[in-house]
C-alpha atoms as a PDB file:
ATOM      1  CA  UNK A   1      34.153  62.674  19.638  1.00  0.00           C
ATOM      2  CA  UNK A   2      33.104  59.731  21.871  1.00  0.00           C
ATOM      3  CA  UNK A   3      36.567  57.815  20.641  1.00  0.00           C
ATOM      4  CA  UNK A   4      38.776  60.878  22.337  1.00  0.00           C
ATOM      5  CA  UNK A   5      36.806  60.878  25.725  1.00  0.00           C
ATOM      6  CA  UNK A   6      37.236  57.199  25.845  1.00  0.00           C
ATOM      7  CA  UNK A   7      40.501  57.351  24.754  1.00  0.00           C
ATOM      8  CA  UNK A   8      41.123  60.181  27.649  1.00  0.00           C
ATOM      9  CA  UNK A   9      39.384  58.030  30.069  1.00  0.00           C
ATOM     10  CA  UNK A  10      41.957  55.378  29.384  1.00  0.00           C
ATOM     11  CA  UNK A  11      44.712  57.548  29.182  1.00  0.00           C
ATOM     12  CA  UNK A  12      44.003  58.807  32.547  1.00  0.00           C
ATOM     13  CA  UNK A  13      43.716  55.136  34.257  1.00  0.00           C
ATOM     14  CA  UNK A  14      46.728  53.642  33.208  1.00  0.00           C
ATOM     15  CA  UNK A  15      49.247  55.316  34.608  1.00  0.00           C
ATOM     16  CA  UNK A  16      47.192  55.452  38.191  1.00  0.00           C
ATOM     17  CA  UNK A  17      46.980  51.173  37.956  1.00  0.00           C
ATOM     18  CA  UNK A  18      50.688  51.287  37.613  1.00  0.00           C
ATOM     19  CA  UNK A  19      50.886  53.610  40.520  1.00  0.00           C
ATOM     20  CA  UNK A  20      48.549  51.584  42.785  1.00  0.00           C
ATOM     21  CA  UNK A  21      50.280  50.141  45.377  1.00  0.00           C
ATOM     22  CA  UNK A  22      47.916  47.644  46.704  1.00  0.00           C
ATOM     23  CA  UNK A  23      47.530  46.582  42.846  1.00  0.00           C
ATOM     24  CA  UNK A  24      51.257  46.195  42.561  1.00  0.00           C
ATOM     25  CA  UNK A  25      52.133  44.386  45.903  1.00  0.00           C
ATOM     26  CA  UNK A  26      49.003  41.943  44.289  1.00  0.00           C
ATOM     27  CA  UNK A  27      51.150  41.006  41.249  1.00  0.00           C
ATOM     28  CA  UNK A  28      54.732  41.099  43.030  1.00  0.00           C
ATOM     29  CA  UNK A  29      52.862  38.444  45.128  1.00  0.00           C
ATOM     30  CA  UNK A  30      51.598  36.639  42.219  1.00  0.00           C
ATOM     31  CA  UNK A  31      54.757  36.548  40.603  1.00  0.00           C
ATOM     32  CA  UNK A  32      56.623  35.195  43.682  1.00  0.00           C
ATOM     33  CA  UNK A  33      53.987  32.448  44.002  1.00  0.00           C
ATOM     34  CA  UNK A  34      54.377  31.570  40.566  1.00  0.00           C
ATOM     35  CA  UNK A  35      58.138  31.438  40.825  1.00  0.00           C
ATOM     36  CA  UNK A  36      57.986  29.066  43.405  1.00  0.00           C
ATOM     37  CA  UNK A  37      55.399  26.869  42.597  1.00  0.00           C
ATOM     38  CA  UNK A  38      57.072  26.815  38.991  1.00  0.00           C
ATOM     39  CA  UNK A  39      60.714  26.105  40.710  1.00  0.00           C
ATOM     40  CA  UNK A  40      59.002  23.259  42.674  1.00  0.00           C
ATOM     41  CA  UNK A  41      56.906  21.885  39.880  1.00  0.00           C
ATOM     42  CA  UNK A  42      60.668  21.807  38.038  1.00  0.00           C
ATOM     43  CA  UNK A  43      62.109  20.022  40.656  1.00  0.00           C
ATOM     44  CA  UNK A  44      59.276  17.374  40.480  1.00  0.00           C
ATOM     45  CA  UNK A  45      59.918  16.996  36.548  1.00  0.00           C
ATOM     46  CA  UNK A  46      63.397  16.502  37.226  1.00  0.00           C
ATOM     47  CA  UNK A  47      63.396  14.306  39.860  1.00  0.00           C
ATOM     48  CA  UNK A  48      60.588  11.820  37.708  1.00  0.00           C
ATOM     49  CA  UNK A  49      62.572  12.160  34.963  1.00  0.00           C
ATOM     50  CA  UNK A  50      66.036  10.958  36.490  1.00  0.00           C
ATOM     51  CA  UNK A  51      64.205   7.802  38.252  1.00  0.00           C
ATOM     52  CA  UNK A  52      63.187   7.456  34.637  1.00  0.00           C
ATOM     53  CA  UNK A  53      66.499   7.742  33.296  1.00  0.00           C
ATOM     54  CA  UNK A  54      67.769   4.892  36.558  1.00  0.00           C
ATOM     55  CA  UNK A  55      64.400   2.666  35.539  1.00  0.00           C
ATOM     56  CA  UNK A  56      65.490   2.296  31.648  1.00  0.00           C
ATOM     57  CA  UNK A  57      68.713   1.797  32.682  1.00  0.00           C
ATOM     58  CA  UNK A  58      68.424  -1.107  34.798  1.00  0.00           C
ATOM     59  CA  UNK A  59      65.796  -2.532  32.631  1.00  0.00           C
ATOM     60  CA  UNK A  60      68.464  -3.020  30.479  1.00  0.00           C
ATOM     61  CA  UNK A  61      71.035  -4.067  32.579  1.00  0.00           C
ATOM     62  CA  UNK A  62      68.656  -6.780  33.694  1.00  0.00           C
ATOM     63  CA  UNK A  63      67.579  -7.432  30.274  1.00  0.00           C
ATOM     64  CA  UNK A  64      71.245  -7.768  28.772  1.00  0.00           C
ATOM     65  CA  UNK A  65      72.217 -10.221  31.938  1.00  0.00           C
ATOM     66  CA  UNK A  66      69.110 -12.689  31.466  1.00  0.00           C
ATOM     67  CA  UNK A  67      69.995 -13.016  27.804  1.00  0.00           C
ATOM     68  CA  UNK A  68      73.970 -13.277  28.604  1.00  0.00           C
ATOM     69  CA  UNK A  69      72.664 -16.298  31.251  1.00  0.00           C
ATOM     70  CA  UNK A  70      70.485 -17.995  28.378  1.00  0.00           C
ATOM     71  CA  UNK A  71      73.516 -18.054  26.116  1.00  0.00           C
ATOM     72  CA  UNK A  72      75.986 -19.511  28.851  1.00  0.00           C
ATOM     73  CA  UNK A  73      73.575 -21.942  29.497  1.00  0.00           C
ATOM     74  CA  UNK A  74      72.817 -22.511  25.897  1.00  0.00           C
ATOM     75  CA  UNK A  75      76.595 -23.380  25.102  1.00  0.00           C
ATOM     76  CA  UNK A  76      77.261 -25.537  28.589  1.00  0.00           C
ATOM     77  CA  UNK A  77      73.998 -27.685  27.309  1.00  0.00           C
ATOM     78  CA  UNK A  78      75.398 -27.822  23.623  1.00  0.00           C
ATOM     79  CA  UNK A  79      79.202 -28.268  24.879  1.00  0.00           C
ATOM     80  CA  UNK A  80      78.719 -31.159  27.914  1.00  0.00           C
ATOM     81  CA  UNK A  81      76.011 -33.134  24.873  1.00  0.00           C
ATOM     82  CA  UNK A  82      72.844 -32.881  26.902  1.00  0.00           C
ATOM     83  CA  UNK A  83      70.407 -33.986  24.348  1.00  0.00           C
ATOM     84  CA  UNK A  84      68.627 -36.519  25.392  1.00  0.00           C
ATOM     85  CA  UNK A  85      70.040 -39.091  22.764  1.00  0.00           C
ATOM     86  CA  UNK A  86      73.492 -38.614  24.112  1.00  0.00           C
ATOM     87  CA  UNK A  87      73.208 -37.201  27.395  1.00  0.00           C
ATOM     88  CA  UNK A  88      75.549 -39.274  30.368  1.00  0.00           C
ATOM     89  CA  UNK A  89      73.249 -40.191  32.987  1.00  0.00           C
ATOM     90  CA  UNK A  90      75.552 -38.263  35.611  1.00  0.00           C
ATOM     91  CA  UNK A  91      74.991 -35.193  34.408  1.00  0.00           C
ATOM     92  CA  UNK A  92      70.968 -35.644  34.155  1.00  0.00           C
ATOM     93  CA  UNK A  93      70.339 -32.842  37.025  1.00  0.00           C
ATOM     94  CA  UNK A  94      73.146 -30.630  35.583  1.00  0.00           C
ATOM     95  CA  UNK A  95      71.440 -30.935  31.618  1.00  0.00           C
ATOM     96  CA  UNK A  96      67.928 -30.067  32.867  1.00  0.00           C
ATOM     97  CA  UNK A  97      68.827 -27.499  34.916  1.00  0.00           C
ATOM     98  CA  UNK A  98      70.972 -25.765  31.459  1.00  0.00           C
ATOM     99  CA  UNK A  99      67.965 -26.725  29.793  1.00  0.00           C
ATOM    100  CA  UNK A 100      65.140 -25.035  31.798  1.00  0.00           C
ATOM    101  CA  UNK A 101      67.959 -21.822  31.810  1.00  0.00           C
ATOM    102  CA  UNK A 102      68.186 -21.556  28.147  1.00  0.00           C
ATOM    103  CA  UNK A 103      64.806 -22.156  27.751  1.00  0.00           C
ATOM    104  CA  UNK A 104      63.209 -19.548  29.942  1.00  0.00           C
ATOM    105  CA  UNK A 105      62.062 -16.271  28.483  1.00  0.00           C
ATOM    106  CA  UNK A 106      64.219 -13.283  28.220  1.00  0.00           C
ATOM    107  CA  UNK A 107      62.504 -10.253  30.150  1.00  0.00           C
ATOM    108  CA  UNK A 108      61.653  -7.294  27.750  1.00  0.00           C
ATOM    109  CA  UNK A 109      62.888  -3.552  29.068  1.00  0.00           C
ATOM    110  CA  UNK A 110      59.002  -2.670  28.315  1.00  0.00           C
ATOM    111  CA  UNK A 111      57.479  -5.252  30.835  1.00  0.00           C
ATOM    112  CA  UNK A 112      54.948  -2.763  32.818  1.00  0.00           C
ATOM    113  CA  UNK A 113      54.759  -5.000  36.199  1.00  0.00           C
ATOM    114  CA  UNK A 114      58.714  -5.617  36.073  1.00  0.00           C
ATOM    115  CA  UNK A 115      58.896  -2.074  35.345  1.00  0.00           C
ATOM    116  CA  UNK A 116      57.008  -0.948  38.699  1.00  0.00           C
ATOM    117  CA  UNK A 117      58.863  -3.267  40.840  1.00  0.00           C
ATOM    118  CA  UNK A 118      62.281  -1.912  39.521  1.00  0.00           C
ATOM    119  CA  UNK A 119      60.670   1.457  39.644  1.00  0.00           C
ATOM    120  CA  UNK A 120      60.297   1.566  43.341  1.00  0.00           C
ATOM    121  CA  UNK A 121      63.389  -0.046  44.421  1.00  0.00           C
ATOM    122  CA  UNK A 122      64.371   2.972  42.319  1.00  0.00           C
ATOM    123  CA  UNK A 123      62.457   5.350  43.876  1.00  0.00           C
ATOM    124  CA  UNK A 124      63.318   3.663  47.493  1.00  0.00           C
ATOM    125  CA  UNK A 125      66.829   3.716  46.734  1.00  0.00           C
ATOM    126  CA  UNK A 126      67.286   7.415  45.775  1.00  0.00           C
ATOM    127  CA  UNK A 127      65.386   9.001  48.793  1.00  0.00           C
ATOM    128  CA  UNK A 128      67.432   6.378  50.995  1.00  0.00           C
ATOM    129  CA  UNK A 129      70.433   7.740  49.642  1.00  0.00           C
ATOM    130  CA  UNK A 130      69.781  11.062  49.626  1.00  0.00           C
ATOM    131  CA  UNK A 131      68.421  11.129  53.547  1.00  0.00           C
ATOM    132  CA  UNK A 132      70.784   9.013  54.456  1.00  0.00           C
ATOM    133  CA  UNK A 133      73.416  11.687  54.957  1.00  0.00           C
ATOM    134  CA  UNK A 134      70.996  14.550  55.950  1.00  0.00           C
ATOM    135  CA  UNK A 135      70.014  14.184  59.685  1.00  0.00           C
ATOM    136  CA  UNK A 136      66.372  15.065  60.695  1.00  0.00           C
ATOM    137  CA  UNK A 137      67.681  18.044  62.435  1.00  0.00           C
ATOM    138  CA  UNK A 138      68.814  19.512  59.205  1.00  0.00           C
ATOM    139  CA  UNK A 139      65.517  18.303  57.621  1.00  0.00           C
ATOM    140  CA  UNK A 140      63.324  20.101  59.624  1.00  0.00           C
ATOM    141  CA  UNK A 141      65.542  22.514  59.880  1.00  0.00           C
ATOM    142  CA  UNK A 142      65.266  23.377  56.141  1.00  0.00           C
ATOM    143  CA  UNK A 143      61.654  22.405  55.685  1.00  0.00           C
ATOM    144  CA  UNK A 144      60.728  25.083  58.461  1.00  0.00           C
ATOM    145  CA  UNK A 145      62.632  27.558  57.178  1.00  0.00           C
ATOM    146  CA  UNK A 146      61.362  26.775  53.423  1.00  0.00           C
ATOM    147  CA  UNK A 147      57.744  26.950  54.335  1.00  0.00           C
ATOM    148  CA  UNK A 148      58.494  29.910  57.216  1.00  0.00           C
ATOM    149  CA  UNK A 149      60.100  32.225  53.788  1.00  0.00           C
ATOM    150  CA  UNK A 150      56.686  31.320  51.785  1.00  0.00           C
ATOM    151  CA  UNK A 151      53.980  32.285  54.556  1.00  0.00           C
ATOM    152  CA  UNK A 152      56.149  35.287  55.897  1.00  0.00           C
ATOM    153  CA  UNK A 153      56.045  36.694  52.339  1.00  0.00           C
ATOM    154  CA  UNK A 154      52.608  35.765  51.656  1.00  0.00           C
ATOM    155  CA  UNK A 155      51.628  37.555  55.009  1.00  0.00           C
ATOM    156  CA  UNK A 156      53.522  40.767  54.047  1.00  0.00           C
ATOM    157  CA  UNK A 157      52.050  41.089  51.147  1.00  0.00           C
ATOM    158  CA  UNK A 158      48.405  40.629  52.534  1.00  0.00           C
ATOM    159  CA  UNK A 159      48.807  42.894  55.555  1.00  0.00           C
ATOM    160  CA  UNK A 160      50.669  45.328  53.110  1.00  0.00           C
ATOM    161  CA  UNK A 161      47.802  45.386  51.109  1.00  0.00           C
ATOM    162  CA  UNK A 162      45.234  46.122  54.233  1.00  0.00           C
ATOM    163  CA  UNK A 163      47.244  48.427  56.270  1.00  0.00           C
ATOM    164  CA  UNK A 164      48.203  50.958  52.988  1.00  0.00           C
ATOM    165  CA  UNK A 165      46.463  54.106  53.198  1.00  0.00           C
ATOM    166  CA  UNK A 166      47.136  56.563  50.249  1.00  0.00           C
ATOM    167  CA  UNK A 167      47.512  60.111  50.392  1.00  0.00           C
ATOM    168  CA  UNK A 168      46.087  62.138  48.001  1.00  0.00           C
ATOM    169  CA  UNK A 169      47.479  65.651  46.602  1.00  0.00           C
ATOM    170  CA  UNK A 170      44.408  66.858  45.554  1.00  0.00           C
ATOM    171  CA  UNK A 171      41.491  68.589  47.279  1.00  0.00           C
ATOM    172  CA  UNK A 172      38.593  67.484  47.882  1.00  0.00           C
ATOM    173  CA  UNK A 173      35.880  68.672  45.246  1.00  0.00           C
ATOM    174  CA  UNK A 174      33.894  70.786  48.197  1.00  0.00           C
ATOM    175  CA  UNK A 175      36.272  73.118  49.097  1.00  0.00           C
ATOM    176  CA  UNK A 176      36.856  74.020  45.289  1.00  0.00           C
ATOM    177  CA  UNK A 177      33.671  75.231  44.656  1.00  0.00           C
ATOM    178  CA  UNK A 178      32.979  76.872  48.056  1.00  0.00           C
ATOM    179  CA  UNK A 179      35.885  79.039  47.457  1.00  0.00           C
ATOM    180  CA  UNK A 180      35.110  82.770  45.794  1.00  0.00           C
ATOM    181  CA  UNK A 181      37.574  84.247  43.916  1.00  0.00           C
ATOM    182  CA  UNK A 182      39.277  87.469  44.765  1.00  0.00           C
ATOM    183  CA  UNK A 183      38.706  90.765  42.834  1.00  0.00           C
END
């Protein structure tokens, strides 16, 4: 007996927090603000991920021309004879310089601090490039306007929320009861 009352009960509220205005506007707003703080959160993603992509890439490019350098220097030092047993005493300078080249270390793509510095002349390079062609007239001009949409519809849906009055169909329960019925 207690389940069907309850059940009733329930019944009878669901369809009236459907109907509630002020409860809707609350999740139309909610939604909105998810959207865009979703959209933005995307565009962060996105944006860390391509420097990313630009990072590994010239890693290797920079990687891949330090080892191409080592092995032109390695076959100029093996092709002019500079070991020191049969090296000409004009081309001293020239043999230790091919030597300290071939010699040196080849930078790995997964060095952290050569990865930071190539990182932000990544980063440095992509927001110079992409406000170089927008003018700070059409940056603030889009900024205002982006922020302007977000607090205008955050604002409508507060004062929405305050300023709603319902009107009810029913009665009030007084004048029901005061009311004798005619014979």
């Amino acid at each position: 007996m207690t389940t069907k009352n309850n059940d009733v009960g329930f019944q009878k509220r669901s369809p009236s927090c459907w109907t509630d205005p002020k409860l809707l506007s609350g999740y139309v707003q909610l939604i909105f603000n998810t959207l865009i703080v979703s959209g933005l959160l995307f565009l962060c993603v996105r944006f860390i991920q391509l420097i990313n992509r630009d990072v590994d890439r010239k890693l290797l490019l920079q990687a891949a021309g330090a080892a191409r350098t080592v092995r032109e220097c390695r076959a100029k030092y093996f092709k002019n004879r500079c070991e020191p047993e049969s090296r000409a005493p004009w081309l001293e300078s020239q043999c230790l310089y091919w030597s300290r080249c071939m010699n040196q270390e080849i930078p790995e793509a997964t060095d952290p601090q050569h990865s930071a510095v190539v990182w932000a002349e990544t980063l440095a390079e992509i927001i110079n490039g992409f406000l170089k062609p927008i003018s700070a007239k059409s940056l603030s001009i889009l900024l205002v306007g982006s922020c302007a949409i977000i607090i205008v519809s955050n604002m409508a849906f507060k004062s929405y929320r305050v300023t709603y009055v319902p009107i009810t169909d029913s009665v009030s329960p007084k004048y029901t009861h005061d009311r004798q019925p005619d014979d």
